[in-house]
N, C-alpha and C. Protein backbone atom coordinates (compact mmCIF):
# COMPACT_ATOMS: atom_id res chain seq x y z
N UNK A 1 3.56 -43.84 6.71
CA UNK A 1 3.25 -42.43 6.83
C UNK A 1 4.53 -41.62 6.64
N UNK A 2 4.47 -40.64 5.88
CA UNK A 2 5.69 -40.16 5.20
C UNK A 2 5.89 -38.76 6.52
N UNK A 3 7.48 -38.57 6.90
CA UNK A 3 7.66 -37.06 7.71
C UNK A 3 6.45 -36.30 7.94
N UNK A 4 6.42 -35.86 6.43
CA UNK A 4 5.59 -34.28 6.36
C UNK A 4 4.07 -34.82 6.60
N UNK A 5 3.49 -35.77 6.55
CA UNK A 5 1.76 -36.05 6.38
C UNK A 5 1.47 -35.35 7.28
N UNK A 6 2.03 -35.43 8.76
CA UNK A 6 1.15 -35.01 9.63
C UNK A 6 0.51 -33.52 9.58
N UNK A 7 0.96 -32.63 8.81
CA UNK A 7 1.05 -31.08 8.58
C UNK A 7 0.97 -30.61 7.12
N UNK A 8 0.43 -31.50 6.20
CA UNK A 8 0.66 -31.59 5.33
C UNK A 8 -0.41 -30.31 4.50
N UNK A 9 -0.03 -29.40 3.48
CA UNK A 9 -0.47 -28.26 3.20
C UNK A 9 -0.97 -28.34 1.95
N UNK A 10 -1.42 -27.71 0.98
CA UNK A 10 -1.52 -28.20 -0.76
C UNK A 10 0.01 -27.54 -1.22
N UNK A 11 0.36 -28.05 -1.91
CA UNK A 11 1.45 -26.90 -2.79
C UNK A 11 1.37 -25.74 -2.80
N UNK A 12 0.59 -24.94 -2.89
CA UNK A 12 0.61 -23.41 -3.05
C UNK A 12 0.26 -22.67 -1.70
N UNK A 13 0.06 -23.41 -0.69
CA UNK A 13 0.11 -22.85 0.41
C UNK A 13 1.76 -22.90 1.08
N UNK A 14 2.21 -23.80 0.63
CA UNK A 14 3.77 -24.54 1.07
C UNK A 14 4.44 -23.19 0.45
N UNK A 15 4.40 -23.09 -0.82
CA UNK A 15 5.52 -21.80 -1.71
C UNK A 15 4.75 -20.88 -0.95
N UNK A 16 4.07 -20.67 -1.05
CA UNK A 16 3.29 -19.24 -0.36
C UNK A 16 4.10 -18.33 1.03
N UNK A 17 4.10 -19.93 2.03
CA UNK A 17 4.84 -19.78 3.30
C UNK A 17 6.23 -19.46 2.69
N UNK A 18 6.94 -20.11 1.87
CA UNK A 18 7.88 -20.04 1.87
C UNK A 18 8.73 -18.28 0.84
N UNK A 19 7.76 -18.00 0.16
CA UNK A 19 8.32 -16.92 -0.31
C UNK A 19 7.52 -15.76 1.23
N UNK A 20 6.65 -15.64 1.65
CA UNK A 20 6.82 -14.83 2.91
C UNK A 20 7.76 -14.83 3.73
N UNK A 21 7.91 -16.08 3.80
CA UNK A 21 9.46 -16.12 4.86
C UNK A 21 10.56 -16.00 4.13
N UNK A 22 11.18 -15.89 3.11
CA UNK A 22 12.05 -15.57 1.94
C UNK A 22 11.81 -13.58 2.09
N UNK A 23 10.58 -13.36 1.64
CA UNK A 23 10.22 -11.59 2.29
C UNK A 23 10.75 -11.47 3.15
N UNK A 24 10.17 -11.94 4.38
CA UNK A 24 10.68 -11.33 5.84
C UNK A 24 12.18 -11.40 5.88
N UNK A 25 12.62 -12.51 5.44
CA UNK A 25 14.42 -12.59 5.52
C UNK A 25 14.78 -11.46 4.82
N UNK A 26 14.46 -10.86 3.16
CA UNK A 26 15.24 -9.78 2.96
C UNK A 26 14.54 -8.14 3.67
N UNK A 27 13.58 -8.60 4.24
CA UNK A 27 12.84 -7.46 5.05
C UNK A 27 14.16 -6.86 5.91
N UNK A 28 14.78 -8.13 6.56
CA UNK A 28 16.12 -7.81 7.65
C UNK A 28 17.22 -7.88 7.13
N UNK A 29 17.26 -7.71 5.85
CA UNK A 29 18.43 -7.75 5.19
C UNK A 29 19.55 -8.96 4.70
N UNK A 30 18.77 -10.14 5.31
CA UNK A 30 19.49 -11.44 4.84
C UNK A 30 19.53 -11.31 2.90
N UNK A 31 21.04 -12.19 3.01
CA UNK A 31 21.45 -12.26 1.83
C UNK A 31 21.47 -13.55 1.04
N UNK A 32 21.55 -13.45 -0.07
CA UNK A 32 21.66 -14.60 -1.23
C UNK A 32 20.43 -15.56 -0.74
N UNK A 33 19.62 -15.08 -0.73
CA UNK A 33 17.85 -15.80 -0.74
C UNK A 33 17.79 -16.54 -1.35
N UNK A 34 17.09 -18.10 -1.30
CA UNK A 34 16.94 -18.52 -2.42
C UNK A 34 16.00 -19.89 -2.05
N UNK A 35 15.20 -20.06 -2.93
CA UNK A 35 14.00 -20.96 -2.38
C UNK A 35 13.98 -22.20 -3.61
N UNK A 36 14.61 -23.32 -2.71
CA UNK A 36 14.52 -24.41 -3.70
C UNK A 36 13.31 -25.47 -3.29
N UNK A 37 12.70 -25.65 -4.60
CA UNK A 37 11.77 -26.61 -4.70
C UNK A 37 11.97 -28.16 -4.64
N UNK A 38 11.03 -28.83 -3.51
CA UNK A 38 12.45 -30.44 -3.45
C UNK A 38 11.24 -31.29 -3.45
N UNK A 39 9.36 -30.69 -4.07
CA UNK A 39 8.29 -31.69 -3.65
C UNK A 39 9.13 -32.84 -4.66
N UNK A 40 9.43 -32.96 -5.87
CA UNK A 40 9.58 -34.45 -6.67
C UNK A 40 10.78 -34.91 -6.09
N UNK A 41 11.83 -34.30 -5.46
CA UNK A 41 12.93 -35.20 -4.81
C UNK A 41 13.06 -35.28 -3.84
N UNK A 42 12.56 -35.31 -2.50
CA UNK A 42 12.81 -35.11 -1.44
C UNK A 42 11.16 -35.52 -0.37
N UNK A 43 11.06 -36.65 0.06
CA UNK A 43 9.82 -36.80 1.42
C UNK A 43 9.93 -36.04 2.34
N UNK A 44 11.16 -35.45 2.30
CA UNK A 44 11.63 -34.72 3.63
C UNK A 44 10.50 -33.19 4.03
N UNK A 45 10.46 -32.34 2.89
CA UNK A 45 9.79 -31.18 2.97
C UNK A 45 10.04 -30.61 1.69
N UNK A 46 8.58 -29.74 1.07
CA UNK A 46 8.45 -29.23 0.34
C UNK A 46 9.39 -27.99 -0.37
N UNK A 47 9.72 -27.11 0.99
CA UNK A 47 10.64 -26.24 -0.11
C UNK A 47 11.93 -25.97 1.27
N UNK A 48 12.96 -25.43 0.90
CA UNK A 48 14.25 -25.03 1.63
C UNK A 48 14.13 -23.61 1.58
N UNK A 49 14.04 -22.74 2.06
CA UNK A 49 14.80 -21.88 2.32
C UNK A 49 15.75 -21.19 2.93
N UNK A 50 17.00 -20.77 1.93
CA UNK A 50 18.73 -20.80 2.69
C UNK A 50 18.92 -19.34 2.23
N UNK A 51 19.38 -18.53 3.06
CA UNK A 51 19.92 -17.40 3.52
C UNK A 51 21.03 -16.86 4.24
N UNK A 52 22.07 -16.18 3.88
CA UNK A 52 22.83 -15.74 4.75
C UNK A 52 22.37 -14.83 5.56
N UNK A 53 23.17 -14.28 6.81
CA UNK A 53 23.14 -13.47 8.18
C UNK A 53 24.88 -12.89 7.79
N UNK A 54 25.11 -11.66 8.09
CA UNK A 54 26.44 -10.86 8.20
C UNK A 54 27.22 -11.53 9.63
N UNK A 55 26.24 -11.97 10.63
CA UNK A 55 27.23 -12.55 12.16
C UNK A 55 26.28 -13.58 12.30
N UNK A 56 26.54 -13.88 13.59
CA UNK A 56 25.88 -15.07 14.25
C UNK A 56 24.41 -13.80 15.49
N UNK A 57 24.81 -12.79 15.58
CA UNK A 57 24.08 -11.78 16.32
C UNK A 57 22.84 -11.37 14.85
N UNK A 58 23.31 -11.59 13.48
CA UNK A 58 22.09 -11.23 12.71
C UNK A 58 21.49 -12.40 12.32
N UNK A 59 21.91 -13.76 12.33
CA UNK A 59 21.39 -14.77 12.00
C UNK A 59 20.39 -14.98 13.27
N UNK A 60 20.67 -14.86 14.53
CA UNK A 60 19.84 -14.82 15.79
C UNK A 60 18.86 -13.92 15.20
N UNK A 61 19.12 -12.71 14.32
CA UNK A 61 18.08 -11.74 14.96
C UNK A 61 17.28 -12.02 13.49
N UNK A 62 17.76 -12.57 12.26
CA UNK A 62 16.85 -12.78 11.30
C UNK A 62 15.95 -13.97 11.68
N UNK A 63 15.87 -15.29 12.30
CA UNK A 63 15.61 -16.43 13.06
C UNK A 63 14.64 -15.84 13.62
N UNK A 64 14.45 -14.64 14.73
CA UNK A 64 13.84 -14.13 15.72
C UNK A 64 12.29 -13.88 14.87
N UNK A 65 13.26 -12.74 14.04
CA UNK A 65 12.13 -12.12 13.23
C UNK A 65 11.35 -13.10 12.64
N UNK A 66 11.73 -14.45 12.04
CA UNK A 66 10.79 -15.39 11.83
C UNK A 66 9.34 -15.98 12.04
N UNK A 67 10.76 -16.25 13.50
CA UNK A 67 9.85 -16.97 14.65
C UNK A 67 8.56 -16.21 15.32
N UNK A 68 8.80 -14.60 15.16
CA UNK A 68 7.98 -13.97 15.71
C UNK A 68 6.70 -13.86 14.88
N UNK A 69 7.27 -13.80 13.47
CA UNK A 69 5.85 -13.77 12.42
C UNK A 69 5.22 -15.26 12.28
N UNK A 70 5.95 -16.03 12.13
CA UNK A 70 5.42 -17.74 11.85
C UNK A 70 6.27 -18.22 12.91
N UNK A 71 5.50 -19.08 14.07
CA UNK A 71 5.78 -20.02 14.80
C UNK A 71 6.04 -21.30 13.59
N UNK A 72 7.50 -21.64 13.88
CA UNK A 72 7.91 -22.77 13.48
C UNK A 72 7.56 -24.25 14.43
N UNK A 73 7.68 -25.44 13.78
CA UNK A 73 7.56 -26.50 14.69
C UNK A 73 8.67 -26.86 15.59
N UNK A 74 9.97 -26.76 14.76
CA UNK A 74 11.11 -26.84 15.22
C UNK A 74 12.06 -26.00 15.08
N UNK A 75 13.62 -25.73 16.01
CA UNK A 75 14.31 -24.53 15.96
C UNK A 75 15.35 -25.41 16.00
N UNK A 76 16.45 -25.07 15.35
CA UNK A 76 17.82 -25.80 15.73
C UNK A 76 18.81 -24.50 15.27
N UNK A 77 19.65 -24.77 15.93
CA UNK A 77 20.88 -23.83 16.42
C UNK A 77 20.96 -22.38 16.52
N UNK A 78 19.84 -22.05 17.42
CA UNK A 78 19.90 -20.54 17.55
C UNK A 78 21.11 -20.07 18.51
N UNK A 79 21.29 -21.00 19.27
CA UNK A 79 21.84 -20.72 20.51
C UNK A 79 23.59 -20.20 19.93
N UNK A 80 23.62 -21.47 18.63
CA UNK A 80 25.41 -20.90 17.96
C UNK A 80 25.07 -19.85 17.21
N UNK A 81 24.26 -20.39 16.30
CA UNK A 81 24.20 -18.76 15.56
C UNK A 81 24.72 -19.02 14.24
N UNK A 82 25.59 -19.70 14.07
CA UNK A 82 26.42 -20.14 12.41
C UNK A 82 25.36 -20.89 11.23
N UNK A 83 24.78 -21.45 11.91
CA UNK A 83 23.61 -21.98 11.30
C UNK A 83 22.18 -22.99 12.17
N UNK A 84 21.43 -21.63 11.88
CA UNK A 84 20.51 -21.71 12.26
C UNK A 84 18.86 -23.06 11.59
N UNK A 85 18.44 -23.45 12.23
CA UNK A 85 17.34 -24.20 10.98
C UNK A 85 15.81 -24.03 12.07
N UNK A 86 14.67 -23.64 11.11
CA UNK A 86 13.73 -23.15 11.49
C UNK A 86 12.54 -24.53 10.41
N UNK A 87 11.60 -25.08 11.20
CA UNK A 87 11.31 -25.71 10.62
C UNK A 87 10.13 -25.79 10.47
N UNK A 88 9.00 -25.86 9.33
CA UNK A 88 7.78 -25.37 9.16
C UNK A 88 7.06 -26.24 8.51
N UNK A 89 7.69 -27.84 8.70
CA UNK A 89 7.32 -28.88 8.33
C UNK A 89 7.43 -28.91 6.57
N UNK A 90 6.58 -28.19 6.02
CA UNK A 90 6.67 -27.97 4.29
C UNK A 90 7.59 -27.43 4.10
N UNK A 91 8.26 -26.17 4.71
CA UNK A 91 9.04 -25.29 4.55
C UNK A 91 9.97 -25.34 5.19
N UNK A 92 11.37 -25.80 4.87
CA UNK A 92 12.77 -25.24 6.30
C UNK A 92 13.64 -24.47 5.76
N UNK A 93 13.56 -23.35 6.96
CA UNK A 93 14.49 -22.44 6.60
C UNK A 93 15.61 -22.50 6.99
N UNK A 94 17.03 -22.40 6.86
CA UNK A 94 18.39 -22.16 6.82
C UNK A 94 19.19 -21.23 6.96
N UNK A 95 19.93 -21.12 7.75
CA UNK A 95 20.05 -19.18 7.83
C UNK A 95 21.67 -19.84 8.55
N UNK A 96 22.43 -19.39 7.18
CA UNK A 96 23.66 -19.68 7.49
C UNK A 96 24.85 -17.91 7.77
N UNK A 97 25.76 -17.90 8.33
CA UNK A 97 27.43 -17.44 7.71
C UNK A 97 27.45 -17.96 6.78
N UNK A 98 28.20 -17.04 5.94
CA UNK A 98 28.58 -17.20 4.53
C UNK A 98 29.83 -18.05 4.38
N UNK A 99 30.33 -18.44 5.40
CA UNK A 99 31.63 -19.57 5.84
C UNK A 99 30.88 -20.86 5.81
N UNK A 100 29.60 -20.76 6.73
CA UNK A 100 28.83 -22.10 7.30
C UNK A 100 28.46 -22.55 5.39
N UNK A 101 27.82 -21.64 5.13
CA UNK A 101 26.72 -22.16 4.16
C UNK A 101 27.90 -22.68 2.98
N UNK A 102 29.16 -21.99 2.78
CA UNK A 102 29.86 -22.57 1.86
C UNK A 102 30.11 -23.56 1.95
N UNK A 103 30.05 -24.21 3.76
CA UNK A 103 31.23 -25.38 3.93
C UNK A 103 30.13 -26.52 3.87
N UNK A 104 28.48 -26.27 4.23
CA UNK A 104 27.64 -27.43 4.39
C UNK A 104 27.58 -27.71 3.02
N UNK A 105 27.60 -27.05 1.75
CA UNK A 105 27.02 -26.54 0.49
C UNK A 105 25.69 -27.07 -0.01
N UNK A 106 24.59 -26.75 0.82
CA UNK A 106 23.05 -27.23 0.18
C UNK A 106 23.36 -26.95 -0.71
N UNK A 107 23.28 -25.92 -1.70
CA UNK A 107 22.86 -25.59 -3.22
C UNK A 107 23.75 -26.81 -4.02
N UNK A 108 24.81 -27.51 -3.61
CA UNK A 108 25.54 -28.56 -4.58
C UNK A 108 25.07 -29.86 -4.27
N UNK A 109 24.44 -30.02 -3.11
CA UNK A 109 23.51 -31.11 -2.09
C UNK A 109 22.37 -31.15 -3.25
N UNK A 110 21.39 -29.98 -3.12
CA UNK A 110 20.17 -30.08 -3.58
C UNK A 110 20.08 -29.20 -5.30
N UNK A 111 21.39 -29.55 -6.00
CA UNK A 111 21.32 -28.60 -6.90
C UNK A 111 20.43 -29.27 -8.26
N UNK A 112 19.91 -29.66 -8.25
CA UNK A 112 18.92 -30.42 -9.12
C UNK A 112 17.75 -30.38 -8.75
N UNK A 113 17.23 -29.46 -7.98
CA UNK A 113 16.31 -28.96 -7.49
C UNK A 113 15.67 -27.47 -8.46
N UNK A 114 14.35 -27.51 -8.49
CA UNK A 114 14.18 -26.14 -9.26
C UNK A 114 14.51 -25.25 -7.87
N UNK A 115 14.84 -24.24 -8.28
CA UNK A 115 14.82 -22.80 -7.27
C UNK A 115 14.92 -21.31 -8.14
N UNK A 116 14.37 -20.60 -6.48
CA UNK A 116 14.16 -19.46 -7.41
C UNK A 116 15.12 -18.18 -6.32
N UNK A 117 15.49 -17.46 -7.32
CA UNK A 117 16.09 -16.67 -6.65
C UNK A 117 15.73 -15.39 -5.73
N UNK A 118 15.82 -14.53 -4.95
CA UNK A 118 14.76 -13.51 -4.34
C UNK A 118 15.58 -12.46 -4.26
N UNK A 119 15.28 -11.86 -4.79
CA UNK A 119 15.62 -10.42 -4.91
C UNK A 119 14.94 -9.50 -3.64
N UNK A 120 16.23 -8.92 -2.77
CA UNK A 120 16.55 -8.42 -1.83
C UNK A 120 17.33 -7.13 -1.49
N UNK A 121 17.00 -6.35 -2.33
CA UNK A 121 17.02 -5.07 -2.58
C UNK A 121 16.17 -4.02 -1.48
């Protein structure tokens, strides 16, 4: 039984979640959005979504705003704040500092991944 079965969604419900929650992030102003697709490489979960926060007080409060619209299954590091992970089984979101996210570097991790960019204007 693979991670994700237990919660397991069709594809277009998975992107669906994941560009709403990609919305809501630039709703609060999170930056450099970006939603990579990992169903052909990855058992782990269907799509990533990684975002910056300006502090560890807006990464809390973009996280919040999340959590408040979609209950996630899992939460990891709200409490630091540098990087946050919100987890929606198909969908995990990422909500780094622009220090954090350079130094973990998903996008060079998962860069063979399709993704799409979100415009946050």
């Amino acid at each position: 039984m693979s991670p994700k079965s237990s919660k397991k969604e069709e594809p277009t419900q998975s992107l669906d979640l994941a560009k709403r929650l990609a919305i809501m992030l630039a709703e609060k102003k999170g930056g450099r959005i970006v939603i990579f697709d990992l169903r052909t490489i990855s058992p782990i979960t269907d799509y990533f979504v990684i975002a910056d926060g300006l502090s560890v007080v807006h990464n809390r409060t973009l996280a919040e705003h999340l959590i408040g619209c979609e209950k996630p299954d899992h939460i990891e590091g709200l409490d630091s704040g540098s990087w946050v992970l919100l987890d929606y089984i198909d969908v995990v979101v990422h909500i780094f500092l622009s220090e954090t996210r350079t130094f973990y570097g998903l996008e060079r991790l998962w860069g063979d991944a399709p993704h799409i960019a979100i415009e946050n204007d």
